[in-house]
N, C-alpha and C. Protein backbone atom coordinates (compact mmCIF):
# COMPACT_ATOMS: atom_id res chain seq x y z
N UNK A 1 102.48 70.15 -241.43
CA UNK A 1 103.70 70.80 -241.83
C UNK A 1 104.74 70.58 -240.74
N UNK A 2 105.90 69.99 -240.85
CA UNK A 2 106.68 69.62 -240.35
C UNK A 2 107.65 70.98 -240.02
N UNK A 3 108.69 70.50 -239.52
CA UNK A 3 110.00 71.83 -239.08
C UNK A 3 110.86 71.74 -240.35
N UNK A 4 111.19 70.49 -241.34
CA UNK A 4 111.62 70.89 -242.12
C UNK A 4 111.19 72.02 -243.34
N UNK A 5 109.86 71.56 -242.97
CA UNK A 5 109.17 72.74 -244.76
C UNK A 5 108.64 73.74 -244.18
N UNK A 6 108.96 74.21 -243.02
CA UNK A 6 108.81 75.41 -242.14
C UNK A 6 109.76 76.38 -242.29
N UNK A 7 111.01 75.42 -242.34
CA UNK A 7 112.42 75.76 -242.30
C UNK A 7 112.31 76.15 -244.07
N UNK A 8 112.29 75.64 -244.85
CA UNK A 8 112.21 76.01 -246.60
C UNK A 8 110.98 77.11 -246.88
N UNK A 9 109.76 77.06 -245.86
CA UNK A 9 109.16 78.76 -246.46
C UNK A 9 109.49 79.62 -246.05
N UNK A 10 110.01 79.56 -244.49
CA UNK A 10 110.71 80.70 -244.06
C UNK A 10 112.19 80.48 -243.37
N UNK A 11 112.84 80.69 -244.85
CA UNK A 11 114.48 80.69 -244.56
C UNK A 11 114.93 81.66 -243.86
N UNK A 12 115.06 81.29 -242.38
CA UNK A 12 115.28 82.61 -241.19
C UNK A 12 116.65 82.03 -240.55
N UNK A 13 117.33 83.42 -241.10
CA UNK A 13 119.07 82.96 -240.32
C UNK A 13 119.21 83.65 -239.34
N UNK A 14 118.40 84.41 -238.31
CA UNK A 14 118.59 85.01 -237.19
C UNK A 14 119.28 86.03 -237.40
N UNK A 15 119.36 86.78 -238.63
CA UNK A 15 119.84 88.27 -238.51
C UNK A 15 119.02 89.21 -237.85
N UNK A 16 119.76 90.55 -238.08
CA UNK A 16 118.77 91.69 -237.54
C UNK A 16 117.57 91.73 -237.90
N UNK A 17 118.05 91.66 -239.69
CA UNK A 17 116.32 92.57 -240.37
C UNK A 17 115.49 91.20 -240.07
N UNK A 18 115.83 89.94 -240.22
CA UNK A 18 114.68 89.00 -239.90
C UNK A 18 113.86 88.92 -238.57
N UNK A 19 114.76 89.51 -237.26
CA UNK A 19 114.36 90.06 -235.78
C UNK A 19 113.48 90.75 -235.85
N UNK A 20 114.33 92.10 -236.33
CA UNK A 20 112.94 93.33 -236.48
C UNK A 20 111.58 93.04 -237.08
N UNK A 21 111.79 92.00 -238.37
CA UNK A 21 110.52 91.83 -238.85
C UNK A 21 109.28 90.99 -237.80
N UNK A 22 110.47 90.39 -237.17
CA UNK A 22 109.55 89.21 -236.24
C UNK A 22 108.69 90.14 -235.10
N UNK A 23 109.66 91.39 -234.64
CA UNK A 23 109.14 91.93 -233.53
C UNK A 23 108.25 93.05 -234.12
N UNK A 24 108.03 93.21 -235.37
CA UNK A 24 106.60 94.24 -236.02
C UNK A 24 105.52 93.47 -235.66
N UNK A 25 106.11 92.01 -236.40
CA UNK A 25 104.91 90.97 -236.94
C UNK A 25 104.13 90.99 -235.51
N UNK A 26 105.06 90.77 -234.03
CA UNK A 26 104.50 90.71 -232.85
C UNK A 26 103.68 91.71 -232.36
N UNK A 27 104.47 93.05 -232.51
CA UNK A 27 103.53 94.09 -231.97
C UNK A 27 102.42 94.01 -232.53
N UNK A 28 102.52 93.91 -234.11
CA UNK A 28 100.80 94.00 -234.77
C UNK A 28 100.28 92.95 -234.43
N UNK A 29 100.21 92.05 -234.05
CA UNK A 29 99.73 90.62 -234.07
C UNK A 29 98.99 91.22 -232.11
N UNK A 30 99.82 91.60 -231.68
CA UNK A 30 99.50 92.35 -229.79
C UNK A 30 98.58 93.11 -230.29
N UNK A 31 98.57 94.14 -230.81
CA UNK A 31 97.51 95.15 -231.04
C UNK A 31 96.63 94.52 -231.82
N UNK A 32 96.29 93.63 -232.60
CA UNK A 32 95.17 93.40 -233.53
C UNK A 32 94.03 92.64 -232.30
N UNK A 33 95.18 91.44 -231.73
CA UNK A 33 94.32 90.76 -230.31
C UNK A 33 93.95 91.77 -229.19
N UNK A 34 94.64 92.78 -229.11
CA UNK A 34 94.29 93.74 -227.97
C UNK A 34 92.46 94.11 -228.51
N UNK A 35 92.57 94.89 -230.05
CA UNK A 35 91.59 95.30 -230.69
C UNK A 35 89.94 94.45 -230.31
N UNK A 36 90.95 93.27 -230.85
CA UNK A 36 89.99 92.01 -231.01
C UNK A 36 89.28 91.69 -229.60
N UNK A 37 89.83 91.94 -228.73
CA UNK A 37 89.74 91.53 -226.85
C UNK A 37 88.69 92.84 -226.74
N UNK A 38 88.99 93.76 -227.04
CA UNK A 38 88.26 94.98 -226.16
C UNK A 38 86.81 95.06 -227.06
N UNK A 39 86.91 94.94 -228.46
CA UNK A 39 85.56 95.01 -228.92
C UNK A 39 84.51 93.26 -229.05
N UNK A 40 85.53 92.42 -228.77
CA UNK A 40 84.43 91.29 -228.59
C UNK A 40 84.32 90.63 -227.01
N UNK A 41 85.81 90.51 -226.78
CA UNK A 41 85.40 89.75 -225.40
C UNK A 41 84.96 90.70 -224.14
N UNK A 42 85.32 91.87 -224.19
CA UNK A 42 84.78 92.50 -223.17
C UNK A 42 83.66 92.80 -223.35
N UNK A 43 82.68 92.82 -224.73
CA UNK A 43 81.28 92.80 -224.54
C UNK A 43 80.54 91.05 -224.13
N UNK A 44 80.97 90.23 -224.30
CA UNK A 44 80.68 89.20 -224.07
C UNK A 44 81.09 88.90 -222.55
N UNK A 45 82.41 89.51 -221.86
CA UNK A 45 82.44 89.77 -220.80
C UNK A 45 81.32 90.21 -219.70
N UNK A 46 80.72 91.52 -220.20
CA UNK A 46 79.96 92.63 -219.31
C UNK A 46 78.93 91.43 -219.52
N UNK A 47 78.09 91.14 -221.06
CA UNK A 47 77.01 90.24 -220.52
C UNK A 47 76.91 89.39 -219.97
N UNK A 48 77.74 88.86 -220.03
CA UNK A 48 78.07 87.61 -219.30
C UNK A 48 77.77 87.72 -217.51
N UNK A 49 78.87 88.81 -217.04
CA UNK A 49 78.70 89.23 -215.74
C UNK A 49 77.22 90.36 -215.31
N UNK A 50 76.88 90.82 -216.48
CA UNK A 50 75.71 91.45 -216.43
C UNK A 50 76.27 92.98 -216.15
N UNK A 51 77.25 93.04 -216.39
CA UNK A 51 78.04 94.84 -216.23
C UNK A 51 79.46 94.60 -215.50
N UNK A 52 79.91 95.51 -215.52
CA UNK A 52 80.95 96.13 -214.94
C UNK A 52 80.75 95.89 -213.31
N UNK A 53 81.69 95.38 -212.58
CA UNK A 53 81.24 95.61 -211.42
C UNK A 53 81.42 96.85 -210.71
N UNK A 54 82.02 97.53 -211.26
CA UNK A 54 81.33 99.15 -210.74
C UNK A 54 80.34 99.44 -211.05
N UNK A 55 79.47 98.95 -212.07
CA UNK A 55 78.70 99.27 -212.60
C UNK A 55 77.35 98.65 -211.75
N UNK A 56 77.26 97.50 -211.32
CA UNK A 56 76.49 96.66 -210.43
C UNK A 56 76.20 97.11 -208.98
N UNK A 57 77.77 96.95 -208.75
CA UNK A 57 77.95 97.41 -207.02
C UNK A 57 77.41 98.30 -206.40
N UNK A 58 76.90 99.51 -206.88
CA UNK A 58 76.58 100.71 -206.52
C UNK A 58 75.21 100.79 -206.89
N UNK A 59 74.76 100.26 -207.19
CA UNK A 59 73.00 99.97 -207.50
C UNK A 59 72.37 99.68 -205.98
N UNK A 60 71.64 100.16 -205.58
CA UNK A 60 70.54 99.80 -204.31
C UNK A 60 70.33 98.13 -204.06
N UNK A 61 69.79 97.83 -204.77
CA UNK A 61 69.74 96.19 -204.67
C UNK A 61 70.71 95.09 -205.12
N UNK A 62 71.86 95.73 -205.36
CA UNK A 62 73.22 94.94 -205.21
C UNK A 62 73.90 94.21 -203.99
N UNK A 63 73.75 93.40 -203.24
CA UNK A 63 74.10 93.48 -201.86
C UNK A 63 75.45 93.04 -201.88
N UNK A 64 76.62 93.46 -202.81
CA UNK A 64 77.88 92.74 -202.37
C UNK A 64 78.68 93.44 -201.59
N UNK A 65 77.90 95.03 -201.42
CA UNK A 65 78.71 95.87 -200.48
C UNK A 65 77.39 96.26 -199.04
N UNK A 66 77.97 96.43 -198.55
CA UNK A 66 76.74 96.85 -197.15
C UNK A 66 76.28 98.20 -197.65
N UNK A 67 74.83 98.34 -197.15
CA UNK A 67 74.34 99.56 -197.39
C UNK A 67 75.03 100.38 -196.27
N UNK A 68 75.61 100.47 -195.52
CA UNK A 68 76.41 101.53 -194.67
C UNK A 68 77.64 102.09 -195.49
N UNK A 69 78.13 101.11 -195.95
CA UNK A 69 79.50 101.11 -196.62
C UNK A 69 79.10 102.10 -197.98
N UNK A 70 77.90 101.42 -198.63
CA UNK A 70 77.16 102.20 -199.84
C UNK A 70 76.55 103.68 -199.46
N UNK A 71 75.95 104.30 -197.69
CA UNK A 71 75.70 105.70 -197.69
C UNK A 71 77.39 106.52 -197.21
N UNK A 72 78.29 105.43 -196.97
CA UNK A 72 79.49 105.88 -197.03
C UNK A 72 80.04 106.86 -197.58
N UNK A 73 80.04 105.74 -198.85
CA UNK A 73 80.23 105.84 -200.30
C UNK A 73 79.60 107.61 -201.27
N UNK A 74 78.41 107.23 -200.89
CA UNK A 74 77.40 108.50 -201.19
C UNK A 74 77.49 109.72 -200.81
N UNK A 75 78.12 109.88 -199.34
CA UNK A 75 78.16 111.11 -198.66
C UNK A 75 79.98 111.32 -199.25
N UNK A 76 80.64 110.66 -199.30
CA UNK A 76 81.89 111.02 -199.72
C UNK A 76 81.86 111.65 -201.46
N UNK A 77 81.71 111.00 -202.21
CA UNK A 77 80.84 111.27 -203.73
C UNK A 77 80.31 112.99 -203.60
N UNK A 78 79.34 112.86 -202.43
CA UNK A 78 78.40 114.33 -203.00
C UNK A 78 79.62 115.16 -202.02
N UNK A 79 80.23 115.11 -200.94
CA UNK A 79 81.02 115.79 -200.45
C UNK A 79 82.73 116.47 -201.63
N UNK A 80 83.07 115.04 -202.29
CA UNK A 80 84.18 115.56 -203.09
C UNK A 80 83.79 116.18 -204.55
N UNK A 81 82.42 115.54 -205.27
CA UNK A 81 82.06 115.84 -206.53
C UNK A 81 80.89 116.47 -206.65
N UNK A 82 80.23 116.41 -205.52
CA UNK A 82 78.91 117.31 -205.48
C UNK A 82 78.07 116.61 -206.56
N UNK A 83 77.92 115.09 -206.53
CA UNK A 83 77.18 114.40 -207.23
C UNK A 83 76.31 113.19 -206.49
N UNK A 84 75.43 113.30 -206.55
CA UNK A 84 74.18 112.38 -206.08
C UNK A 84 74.40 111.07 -206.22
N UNK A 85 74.58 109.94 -205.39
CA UNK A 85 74.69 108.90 -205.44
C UNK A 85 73.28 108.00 -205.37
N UNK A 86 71.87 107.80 -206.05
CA UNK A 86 71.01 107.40 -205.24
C UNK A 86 71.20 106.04 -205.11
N UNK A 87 70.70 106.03 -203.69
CA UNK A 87 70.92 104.67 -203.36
C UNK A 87 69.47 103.86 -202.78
N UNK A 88 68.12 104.72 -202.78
CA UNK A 88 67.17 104.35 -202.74
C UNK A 88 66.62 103.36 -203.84
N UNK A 89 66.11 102.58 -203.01
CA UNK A 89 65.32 101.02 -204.26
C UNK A 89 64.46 101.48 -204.81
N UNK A 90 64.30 101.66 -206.13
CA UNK A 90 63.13 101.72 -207.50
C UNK A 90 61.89 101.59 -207.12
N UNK A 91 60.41 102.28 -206.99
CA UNK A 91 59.13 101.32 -207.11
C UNK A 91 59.49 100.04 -208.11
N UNK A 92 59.29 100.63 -209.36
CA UNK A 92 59.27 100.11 -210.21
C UNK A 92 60.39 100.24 -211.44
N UNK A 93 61.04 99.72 -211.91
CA UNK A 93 62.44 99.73 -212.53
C UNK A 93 62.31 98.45 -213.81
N UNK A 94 61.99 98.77 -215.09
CA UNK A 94 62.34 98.14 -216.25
C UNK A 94 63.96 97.94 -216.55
N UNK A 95 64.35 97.14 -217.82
CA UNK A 95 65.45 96.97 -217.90
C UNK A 95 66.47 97.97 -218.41
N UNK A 96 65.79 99.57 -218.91
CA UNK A 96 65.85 100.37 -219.35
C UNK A 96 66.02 101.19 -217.72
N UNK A 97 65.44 101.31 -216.98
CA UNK A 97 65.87 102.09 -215.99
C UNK A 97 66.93 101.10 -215.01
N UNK A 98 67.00 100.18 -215.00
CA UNK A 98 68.74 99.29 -214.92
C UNK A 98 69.65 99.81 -215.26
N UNK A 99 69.44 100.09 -216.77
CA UNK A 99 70.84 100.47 -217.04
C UNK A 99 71.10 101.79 -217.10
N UNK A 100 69.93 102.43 -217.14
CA UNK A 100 70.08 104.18 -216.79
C UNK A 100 70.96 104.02 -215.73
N UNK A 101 70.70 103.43 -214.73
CA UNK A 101 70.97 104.14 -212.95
C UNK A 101 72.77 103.06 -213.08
N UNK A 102 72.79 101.56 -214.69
CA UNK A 102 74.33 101.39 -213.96
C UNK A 102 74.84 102.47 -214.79
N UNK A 103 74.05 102.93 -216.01
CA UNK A 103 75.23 104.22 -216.63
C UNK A 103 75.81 104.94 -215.54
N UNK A 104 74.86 105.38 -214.96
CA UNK A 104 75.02 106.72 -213.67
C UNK A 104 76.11 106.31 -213.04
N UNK A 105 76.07 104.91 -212.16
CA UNK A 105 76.81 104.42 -211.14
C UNK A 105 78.42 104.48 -211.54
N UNK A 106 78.54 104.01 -213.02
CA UNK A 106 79.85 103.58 -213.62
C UNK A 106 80.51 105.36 -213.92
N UNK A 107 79.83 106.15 -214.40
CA UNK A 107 79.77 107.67 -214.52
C UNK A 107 80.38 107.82 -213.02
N UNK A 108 80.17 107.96 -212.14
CA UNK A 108 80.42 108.17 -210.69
C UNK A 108 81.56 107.66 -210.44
N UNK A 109 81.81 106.30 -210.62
CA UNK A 109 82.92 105.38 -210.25
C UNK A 109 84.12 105.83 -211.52
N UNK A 110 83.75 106.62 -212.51
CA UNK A 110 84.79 107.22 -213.49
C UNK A 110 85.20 108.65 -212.87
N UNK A 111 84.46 109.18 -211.82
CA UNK A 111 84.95 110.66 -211.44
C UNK A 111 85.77 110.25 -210.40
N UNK A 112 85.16 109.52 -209.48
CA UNK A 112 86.27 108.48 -208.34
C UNK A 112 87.54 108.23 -208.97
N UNK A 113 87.65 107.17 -209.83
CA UNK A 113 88.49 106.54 -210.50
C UNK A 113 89.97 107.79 -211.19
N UNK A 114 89.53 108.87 -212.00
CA UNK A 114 90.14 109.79 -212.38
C UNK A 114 90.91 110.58 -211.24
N UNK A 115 89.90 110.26 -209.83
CA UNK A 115 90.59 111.42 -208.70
C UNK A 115 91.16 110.48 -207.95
N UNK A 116 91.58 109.21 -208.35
CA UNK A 116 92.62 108.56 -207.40
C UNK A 116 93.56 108.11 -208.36
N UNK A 117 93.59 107.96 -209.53
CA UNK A 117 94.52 107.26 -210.92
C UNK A 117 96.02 107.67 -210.60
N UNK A 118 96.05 108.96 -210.21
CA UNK A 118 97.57 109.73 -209.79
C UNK A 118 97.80 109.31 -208.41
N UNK A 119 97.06 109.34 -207.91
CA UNK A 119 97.78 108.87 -206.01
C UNK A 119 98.33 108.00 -206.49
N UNK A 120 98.14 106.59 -206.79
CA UNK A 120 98.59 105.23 -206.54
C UNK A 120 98.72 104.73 -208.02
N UNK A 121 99.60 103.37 -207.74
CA UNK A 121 99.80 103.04 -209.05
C UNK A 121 99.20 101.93 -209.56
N UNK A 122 98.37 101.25 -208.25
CA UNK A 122 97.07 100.47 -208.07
C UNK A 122 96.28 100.15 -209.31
N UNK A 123 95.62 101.37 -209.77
CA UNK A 123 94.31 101.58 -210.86
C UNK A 123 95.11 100.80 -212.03
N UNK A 124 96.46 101.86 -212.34
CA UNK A 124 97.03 101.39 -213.20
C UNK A 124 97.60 100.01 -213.81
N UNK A 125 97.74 99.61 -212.55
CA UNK A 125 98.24 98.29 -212.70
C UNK A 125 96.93 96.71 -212.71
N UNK A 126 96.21 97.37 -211.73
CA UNK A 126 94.99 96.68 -212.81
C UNK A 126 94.06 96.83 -213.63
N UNK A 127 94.35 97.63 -214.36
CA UNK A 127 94.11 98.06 -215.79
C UNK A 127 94.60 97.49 -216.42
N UNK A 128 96.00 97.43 -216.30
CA UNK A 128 97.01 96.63 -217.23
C UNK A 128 97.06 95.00 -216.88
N UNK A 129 96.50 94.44 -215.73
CA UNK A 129 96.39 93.52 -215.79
C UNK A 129 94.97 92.47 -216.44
N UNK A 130 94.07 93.63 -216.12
CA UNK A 130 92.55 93.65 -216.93
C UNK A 130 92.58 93.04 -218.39
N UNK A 131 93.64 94.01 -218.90
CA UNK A 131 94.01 93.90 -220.71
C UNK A 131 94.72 92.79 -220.59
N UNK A 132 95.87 92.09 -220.05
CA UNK A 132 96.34 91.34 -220.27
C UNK A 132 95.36 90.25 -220.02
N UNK A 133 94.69 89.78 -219.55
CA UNK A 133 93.82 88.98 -218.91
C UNK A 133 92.91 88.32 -220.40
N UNK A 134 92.18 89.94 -220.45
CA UNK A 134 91.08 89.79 -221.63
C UNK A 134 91.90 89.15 -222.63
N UNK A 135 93.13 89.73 -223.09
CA UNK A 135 93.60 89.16 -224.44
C UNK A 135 93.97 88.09 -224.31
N UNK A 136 94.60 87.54 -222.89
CA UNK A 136 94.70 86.11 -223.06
C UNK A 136 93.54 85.10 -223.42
N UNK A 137 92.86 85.76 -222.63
CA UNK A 137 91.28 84.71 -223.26
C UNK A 137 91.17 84.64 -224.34
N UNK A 138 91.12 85.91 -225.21
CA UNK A 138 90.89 86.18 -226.36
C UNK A 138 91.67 84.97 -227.25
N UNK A 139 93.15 85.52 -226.85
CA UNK A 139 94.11 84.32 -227.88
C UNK A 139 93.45 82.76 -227.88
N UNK A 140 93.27 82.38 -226.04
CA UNK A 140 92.96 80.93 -225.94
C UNK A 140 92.32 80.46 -226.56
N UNK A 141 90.77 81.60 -226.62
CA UNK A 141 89.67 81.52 -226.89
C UNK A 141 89.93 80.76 -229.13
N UNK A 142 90.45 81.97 -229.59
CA UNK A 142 90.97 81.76 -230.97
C UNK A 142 91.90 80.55 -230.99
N UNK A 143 92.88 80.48 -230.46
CA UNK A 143 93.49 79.03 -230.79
C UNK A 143 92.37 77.61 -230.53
N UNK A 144 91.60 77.95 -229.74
CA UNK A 144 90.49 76.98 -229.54
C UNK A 144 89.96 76.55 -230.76
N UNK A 145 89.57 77.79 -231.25
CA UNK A 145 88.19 77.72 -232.36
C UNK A 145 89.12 76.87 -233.19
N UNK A 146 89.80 77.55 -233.58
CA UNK A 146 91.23 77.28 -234.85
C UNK A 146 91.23 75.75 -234.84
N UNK A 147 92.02 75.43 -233.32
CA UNK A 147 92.03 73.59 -232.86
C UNK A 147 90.75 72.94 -233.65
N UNK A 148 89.33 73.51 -233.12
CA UNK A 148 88.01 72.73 -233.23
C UNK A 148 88.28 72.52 -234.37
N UNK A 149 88.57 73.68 -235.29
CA UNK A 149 88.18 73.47 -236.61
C UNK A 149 89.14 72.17 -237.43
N UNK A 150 90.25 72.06 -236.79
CA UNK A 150 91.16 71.26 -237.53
C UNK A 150 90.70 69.85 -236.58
N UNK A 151 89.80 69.61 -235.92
CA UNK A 151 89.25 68.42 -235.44
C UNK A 151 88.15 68.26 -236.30
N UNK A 152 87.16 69.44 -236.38
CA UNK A 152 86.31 69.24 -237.40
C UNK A 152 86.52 68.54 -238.66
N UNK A 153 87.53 69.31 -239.28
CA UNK A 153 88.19 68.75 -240.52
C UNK A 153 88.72 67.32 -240.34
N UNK A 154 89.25 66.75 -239.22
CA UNK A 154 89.65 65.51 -239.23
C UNK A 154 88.41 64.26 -238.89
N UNK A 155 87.46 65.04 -237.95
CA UNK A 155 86.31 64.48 -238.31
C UNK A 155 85.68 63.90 -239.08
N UNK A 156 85.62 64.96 -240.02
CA UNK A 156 84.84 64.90 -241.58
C UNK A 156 85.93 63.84 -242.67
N UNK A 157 86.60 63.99 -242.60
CA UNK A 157 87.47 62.97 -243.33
C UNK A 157 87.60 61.41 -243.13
N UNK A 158 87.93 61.68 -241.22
CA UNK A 158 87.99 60.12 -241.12
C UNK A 158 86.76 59.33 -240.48
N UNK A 159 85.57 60.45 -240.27
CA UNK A 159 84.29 59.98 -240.05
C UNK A 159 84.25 59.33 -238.74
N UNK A 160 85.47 59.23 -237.79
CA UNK A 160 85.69 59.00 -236.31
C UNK A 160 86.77 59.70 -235.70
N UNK A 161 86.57 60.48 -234.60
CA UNK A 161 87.35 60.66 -233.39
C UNK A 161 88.15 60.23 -233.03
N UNK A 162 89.53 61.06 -233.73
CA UNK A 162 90.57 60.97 -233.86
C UNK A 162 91.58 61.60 -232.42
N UNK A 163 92.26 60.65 -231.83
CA UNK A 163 92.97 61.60 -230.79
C UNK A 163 94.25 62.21 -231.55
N UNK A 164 94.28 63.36 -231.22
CA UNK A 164 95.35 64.15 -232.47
C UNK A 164 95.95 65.32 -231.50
N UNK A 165 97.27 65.78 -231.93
CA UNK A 165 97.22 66.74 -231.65
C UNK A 165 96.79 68.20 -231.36
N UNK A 166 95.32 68.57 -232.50
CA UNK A 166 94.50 69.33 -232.56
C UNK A 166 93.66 69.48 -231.22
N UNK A 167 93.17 68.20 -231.39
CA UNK A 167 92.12 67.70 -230.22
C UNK A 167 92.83 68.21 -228.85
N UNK A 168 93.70 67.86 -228.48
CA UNK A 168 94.63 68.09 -227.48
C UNK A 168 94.74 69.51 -226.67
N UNK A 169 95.22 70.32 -227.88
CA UNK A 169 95.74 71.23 -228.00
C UNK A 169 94.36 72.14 -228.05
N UNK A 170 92.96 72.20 -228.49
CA UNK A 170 91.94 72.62 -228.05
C UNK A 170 91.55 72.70 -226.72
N UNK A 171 92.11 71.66 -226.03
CA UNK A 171 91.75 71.13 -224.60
C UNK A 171 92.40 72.19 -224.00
N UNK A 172 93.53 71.98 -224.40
CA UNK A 172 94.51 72.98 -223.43
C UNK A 172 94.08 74.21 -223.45
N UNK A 173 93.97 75.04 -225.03
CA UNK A 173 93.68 76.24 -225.02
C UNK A 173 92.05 76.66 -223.96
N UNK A 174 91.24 75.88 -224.15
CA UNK A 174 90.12 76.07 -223.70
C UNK A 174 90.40 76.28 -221.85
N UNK A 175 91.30 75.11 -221.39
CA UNK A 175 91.54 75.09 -220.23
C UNK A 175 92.44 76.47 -219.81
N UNK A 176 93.37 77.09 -220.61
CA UNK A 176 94.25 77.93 -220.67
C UNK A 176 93.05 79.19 -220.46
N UNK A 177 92.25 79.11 -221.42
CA UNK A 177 91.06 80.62 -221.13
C UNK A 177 90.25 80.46 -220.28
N UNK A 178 89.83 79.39 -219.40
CA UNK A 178 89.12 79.37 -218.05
C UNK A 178 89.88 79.54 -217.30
N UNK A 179 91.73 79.76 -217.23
CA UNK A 179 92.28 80.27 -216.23
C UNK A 179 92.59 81.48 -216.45
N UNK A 180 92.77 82.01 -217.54
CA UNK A 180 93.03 83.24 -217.71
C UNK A 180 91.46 84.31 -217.34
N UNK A 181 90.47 83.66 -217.74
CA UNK A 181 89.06 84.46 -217.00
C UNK A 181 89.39 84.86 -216.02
């Protein structure tokens, strides 16, 4: 589809009401990918990384923080929230008591998190950069598939590997969501 028969399905003269419609179409189109980001890619996210890294970090056999830094951590916790940080290693620990102790950890790092959200504007802002992040993947991720598929389709037709704009433009998107990760 070319710009001319783009131009004949949607006869857009840059008025108001055609603006406003454009900037609904956007917001919903933001919120549907927001939707779309938080219930697929951030679970494909966590497995991927294997949790939250609050969720990791604070586990006993995590070593990306020092265990000094981690009874730090612990004595400040039971001092402001009067909540137990354990930081002793498991005898024995199934994958079921994993995720008991990252529930706990991420639980902890949400009472933290709530009692610093108002000091600074820090949390907030990467939060908001978190979401923007995920949904970009998200989009890349979808314009990808979308691309494949219209390579697929050109595939199947011309029975050879076609350099196309599709093809291309998959590349990019794909490259676009390994930077946005």
């Amino acid at each position: 589809m070319g710009i001319r028969e783009l131009r004949e399905a949607l006869p857009l003269t840059g008025g108001l009401a055609e603006t406003s419609v454009l900037i609904v179409i956007g917001y919903l189109t933001g919120l549907l990918l927001q939707g779309i980001s938080q219930a697929t890619t951030e679970r494909a996210l966590k497995w991927w990384w294997g949790g939250f890294a609050s969720e990791r970090w604070l586990l006993a056999e995590d070593e990306r923080l020092t265990a000094e830094y981690k009874a730090q951590l612990a004595g400040a916790v039971e001092r402001r929230f009067n909540l137990v940080l354990d930081l002793s290693l498991p005898q024995s620990d199934g994958p079921a008591g994993v995720k008991a102790r990252m529930k706990r950890a991420q639980e902890i790092f949400y009472r933290c998190y709530r009692s610093v959200e108002k000091a600074s504007d820090q949390p907030q802002t990467f939060n908001a950069q978190y979401g923007l992040f995920r949904g970009l993947l998200t989009t890349f991720v979808l314009l990808a598939l979308v691309s494949l598929g219209f390579v697929a389709q050109e595939l199947w037709i011309a029975r050879s590997l076609v350099l196309s704009p599709h093809l291309v433009f998959a590349a990019a998107s794909l490259v676009g969501g390994i930077e946005a990760r």
